[in-house]
Protein backbone atom coordinates (compact mmCIF):
# COMPACT_ATOMS: atom_id res chain seq x y z
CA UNK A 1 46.36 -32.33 -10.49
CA UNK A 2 44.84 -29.82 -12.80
CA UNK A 3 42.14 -27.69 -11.39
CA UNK A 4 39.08 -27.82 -13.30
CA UNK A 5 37.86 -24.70 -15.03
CA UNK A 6 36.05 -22.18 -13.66
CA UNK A 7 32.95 -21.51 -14.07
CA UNK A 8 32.23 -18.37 -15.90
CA UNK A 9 28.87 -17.05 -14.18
CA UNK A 10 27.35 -13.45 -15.28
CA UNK A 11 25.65 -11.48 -12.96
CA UNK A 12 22.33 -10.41 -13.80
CA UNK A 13 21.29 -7.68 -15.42
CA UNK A 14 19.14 -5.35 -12.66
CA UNK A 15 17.59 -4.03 -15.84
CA UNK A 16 16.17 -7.45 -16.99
CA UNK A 17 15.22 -8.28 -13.31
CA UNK A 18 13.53 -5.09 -12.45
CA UNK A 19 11.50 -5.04 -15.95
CA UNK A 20 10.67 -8.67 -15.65
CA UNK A 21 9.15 -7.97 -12.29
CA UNK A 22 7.41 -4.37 -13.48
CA UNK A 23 5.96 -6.41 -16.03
CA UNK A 24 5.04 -9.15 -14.00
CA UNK A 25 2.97 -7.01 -11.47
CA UNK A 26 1.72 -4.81 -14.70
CA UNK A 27 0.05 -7.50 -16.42
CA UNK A 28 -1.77 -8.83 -13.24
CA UNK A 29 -2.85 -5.19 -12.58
CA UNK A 30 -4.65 -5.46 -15.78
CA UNK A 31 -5.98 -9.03 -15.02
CA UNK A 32 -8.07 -7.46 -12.25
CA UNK A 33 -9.08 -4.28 -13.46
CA UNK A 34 -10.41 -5.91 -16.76
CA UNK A 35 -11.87 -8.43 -13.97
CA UNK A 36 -13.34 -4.93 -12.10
CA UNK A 37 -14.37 -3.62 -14.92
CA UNK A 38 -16.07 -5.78 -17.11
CA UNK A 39 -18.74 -6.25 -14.29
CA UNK A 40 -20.74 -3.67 -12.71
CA UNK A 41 -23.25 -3.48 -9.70
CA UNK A 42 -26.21 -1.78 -9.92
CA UNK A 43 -26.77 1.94 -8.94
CA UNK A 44 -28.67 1.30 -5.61
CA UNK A 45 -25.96 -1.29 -4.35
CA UNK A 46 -22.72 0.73 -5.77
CA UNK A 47 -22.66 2.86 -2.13
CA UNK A 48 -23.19 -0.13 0.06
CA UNK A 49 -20.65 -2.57 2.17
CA UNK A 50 -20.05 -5.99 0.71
CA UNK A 51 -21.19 -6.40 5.33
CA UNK A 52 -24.58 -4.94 4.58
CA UNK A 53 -26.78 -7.83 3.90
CA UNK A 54 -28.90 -5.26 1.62
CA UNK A 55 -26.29 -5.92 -0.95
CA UNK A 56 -27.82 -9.37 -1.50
CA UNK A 57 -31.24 -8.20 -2.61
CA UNK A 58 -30.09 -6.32 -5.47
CA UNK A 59 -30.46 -6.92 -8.97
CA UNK A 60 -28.42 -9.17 -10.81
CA UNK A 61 -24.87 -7.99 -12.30
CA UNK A 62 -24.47 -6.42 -15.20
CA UNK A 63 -21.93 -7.45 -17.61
CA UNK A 64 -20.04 -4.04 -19.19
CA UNK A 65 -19.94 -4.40 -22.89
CA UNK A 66 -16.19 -5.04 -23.34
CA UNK A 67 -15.57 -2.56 -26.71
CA UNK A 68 -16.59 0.18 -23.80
CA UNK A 69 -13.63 -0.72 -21.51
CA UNK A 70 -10.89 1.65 -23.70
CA UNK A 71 -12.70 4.12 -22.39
CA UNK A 72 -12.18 3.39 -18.71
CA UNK A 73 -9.21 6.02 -17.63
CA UNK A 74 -7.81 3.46 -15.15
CA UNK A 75 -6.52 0.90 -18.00
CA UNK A 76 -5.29 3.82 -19.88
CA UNK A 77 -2.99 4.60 -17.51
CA UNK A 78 -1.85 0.89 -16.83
CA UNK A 79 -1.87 0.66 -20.44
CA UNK A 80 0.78 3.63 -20.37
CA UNK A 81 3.07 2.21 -17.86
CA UNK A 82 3.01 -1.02 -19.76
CA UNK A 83 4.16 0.65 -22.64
CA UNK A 84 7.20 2.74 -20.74
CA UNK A 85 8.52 -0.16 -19.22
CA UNK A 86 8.26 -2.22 -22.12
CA UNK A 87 10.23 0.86 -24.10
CA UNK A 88 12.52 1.43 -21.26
CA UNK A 89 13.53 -2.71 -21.46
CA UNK A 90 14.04 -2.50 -25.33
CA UNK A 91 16.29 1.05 -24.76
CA UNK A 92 18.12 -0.98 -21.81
CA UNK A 93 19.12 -3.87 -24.42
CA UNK A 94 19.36 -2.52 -27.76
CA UNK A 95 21.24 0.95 -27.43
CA UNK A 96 24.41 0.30 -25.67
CA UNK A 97 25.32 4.03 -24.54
CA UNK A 98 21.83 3.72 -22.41
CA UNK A 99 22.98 0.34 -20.65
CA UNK A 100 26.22 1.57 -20.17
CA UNK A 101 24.88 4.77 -18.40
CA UNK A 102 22.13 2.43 -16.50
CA UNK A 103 25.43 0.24 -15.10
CA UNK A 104 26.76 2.98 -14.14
CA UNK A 105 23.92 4.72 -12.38
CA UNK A 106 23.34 1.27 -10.36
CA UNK A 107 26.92 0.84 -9.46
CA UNK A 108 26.68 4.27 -7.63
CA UNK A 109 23.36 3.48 -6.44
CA UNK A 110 25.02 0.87 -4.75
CA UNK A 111 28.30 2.95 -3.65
CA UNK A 112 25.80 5.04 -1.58
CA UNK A 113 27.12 4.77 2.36
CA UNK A 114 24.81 1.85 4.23
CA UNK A 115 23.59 3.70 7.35
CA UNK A 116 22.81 7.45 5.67
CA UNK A 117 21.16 5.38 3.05
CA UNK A 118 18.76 3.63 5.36
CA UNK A 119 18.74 6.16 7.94
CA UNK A 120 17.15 9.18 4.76
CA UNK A 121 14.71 6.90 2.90
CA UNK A 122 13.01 5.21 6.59
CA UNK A 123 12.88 9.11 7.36
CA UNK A 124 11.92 10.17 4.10
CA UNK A 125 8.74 7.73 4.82
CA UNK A 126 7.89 9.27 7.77
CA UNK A 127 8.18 12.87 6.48
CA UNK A 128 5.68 11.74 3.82
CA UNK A 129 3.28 9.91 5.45
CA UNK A 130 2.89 12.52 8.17
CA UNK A 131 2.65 15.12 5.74
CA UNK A 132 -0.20 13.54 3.52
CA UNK A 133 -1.88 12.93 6.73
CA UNK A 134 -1.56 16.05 8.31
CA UNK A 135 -2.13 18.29 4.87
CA UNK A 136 -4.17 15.87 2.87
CA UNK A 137 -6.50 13.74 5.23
CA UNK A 138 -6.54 16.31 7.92
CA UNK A 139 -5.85 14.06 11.01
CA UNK A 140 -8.82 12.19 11.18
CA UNK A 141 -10.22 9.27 9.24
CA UNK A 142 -12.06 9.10 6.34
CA UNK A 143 -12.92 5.24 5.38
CA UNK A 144 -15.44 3.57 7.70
CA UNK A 145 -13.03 0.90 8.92
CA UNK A 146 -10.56 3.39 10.14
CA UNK A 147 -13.61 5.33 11.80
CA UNK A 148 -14.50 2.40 13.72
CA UNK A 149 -11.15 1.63 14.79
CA UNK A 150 -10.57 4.91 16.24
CA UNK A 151 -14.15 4.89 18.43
CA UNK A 152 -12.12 1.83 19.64
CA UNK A 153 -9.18 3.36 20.76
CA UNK A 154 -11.16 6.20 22.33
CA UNK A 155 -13.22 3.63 24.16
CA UNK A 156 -10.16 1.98 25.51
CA UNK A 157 -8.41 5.75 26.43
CA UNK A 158 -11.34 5.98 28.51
CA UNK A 159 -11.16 2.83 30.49
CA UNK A 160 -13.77 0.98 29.15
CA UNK A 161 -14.21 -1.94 26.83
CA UNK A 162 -17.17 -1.05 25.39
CA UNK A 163 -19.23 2.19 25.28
CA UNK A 164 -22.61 2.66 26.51
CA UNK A 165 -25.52 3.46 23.58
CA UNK A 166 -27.01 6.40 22.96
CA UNK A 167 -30.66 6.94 23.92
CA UNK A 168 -31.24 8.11 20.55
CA UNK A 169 -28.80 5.52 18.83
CA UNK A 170 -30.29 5.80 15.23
CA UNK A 171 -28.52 8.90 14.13
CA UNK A 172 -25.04 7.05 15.23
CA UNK A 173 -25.58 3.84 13.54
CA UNK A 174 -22.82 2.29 11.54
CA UNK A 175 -21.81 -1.07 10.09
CA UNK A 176 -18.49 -1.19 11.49
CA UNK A 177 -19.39 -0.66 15.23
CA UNK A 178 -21.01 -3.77 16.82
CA UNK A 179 -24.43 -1.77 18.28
CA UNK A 180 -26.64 -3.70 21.49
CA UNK A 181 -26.78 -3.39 24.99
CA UNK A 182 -22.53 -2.32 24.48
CA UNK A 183 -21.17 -1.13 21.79
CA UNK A 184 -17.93 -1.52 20.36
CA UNK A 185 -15.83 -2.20 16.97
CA UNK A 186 -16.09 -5.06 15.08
CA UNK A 187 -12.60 -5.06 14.64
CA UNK A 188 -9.18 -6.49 16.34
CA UNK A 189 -8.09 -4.77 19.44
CA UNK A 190 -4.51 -4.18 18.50
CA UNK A 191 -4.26 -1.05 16.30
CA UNK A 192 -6.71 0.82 18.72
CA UNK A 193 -4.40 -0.64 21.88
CA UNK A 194 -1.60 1.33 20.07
CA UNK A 195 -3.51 4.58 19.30
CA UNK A 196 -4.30 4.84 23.26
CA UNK A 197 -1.09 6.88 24.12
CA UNK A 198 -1.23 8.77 21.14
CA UNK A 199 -4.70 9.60 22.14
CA UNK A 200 -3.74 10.98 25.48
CA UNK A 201 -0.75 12.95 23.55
CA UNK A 202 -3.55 14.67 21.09
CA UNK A 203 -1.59 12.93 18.60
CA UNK A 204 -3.46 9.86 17.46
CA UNK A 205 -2.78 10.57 13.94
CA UNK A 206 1.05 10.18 14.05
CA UNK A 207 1.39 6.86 15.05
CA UNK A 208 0.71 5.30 11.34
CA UNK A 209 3.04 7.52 10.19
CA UNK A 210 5.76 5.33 12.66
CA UNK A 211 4.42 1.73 11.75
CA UNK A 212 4.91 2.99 8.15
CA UNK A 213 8.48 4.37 8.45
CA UNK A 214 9.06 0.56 10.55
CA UNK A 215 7.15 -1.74 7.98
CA UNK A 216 9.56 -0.12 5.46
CA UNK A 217 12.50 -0.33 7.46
CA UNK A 218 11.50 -4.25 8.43
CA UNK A 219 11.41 -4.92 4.50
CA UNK A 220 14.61 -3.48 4.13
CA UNK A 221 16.03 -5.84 6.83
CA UNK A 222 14.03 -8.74 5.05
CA UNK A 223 15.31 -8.27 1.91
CA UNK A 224 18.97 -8.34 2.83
CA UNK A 225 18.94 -11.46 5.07
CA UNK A 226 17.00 -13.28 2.20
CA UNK A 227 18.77 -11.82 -1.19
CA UNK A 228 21.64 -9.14 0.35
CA UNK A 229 22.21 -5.51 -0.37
CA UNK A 230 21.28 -4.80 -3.73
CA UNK A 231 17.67 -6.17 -3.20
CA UNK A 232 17.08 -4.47 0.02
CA UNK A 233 18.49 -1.09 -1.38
CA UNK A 234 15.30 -1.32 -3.95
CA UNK A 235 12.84 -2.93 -2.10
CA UNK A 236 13.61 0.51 0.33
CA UNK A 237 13.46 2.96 -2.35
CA UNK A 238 10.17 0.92 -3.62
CA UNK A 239 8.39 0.98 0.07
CA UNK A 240 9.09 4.68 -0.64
CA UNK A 241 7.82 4.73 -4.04
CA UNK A 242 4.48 3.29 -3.40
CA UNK A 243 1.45 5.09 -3.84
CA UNK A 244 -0.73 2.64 -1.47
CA UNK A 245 2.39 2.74 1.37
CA UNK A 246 1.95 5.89 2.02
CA UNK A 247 -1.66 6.14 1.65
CA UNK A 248 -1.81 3.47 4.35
CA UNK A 249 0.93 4.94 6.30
CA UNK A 250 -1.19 7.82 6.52
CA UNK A 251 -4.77 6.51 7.55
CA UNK A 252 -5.75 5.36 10.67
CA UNK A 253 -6.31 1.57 8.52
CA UNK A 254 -5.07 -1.21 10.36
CA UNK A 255 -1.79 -2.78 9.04
């Protein structure tokens, strides 16, 4: 019997897909900063929580006038990257020479040995995470939630649950430490469980550093069971890539 004809499938173009997705995450970027932006708090409530219940006494918001938002230097910049990936898409389809180098770039990318691969970028996170914490935030935390977290952990390094208030407690208030007869962080127990033994090592801030370097290696192995090697080559380099990785990698912010 004859066989029936094959099917003649294409593989996709990791240009399209990549620019698709750029653009995708691009325009809902803008969707929320124009969202941000076109509302404004007033000056006495721009320092406080959204926990502190003084926020709900303040004035009503104030609607920006929209013909001022060209001005605001965030959108400029998303308006930029819009317009390089939208010029690197049209160079990808419309001048051959620069698809045919772009093929050829991503058929090495993918040529690159599996293990080394892996093995350099997972490091590569490490390296900067622990540097921008080391060099940058100085090993300690700077955002309230991350302060109250590590009280936490010192709390538990000490063998307690809670901590005992001061006499004098007023100077030491703050919104993200439960304050009574015991005081202790309003937050989950599990990130300041884990900073224990790096406490005891003098080493607390080196252990986001680690959960950053694994939460990128864990999206690598995600990404290949679910779409294979290509995918989980990029989604590695992007973990990499990512401004707000490695800021969280190196905080002492909860994951």
């Amino acid at each position: 019997m004859p066989r029936p004809p094959a099917e003649n499938k294409t593989a996709p173009n990791p240009w399209s897909w990549t620019c698709l997705a750029g653009l995708f995450v691009c325009g809902l970027l803008l969707f929320t900063q124009l969202f941000n932006s076109a509302f404004d708090l007033p000056p006495e409530a721009r320092n406080l929580s959204p926990f502190d219940p003084a926020i709900f006494a303040t004035g009503e918001i104030e609607a920006v006038d929209l013909g001022s938002l060209h001005r605001d230097p965030d959108l400029r910049r998303l308006g930029i990257w819009i317009a390089l990936i939208l010029g690197v898409h049209a160079l990808a389809h419309w001048i051959r020479p620069l698809r045919r180098i772009g093929e050829k770039v991503w058929k090495g990318f993918l040529r690159i040995p599996h293990k080394p691969y892996v093995l350099s970028l997972v490091a590569a996170q490490f390296l900067l995470a622990a540097g921008l914490s080391h060099f940058a935030f100085e090993r300690m935390p700077h955002v309230q939630d991350a302060i109250g977290q590590l009280f936490q952990a010192r709390i538990f390094a000490d063998g307690q649950l809670w901590a005992q208030p001061f006499r004098l407690s007023g100077p030491f208030s703050f919104y993200t430490v439960i304050e009574g007869d015991r005081w202790f962080s309003q937050h989950p127990p599990g990130l300041p469980l884990l900073l224990v033994p790096f406490i005891h090592a003098g080493a607390a801030w080196l252990l986001n550093p680690l959960l950053g370097a694994g939460c990128s290696f864990l999206t690598y192995r995600l990404a290949r069971m679910l779409f294979g090697d290509p995918t989980s080559r990029l989604a590695l380099l992007l973990c990499l890539a990512s401004p707000f990785h490695a800021f969280m990698s190196a905080s002492f912010l909860s994951w």
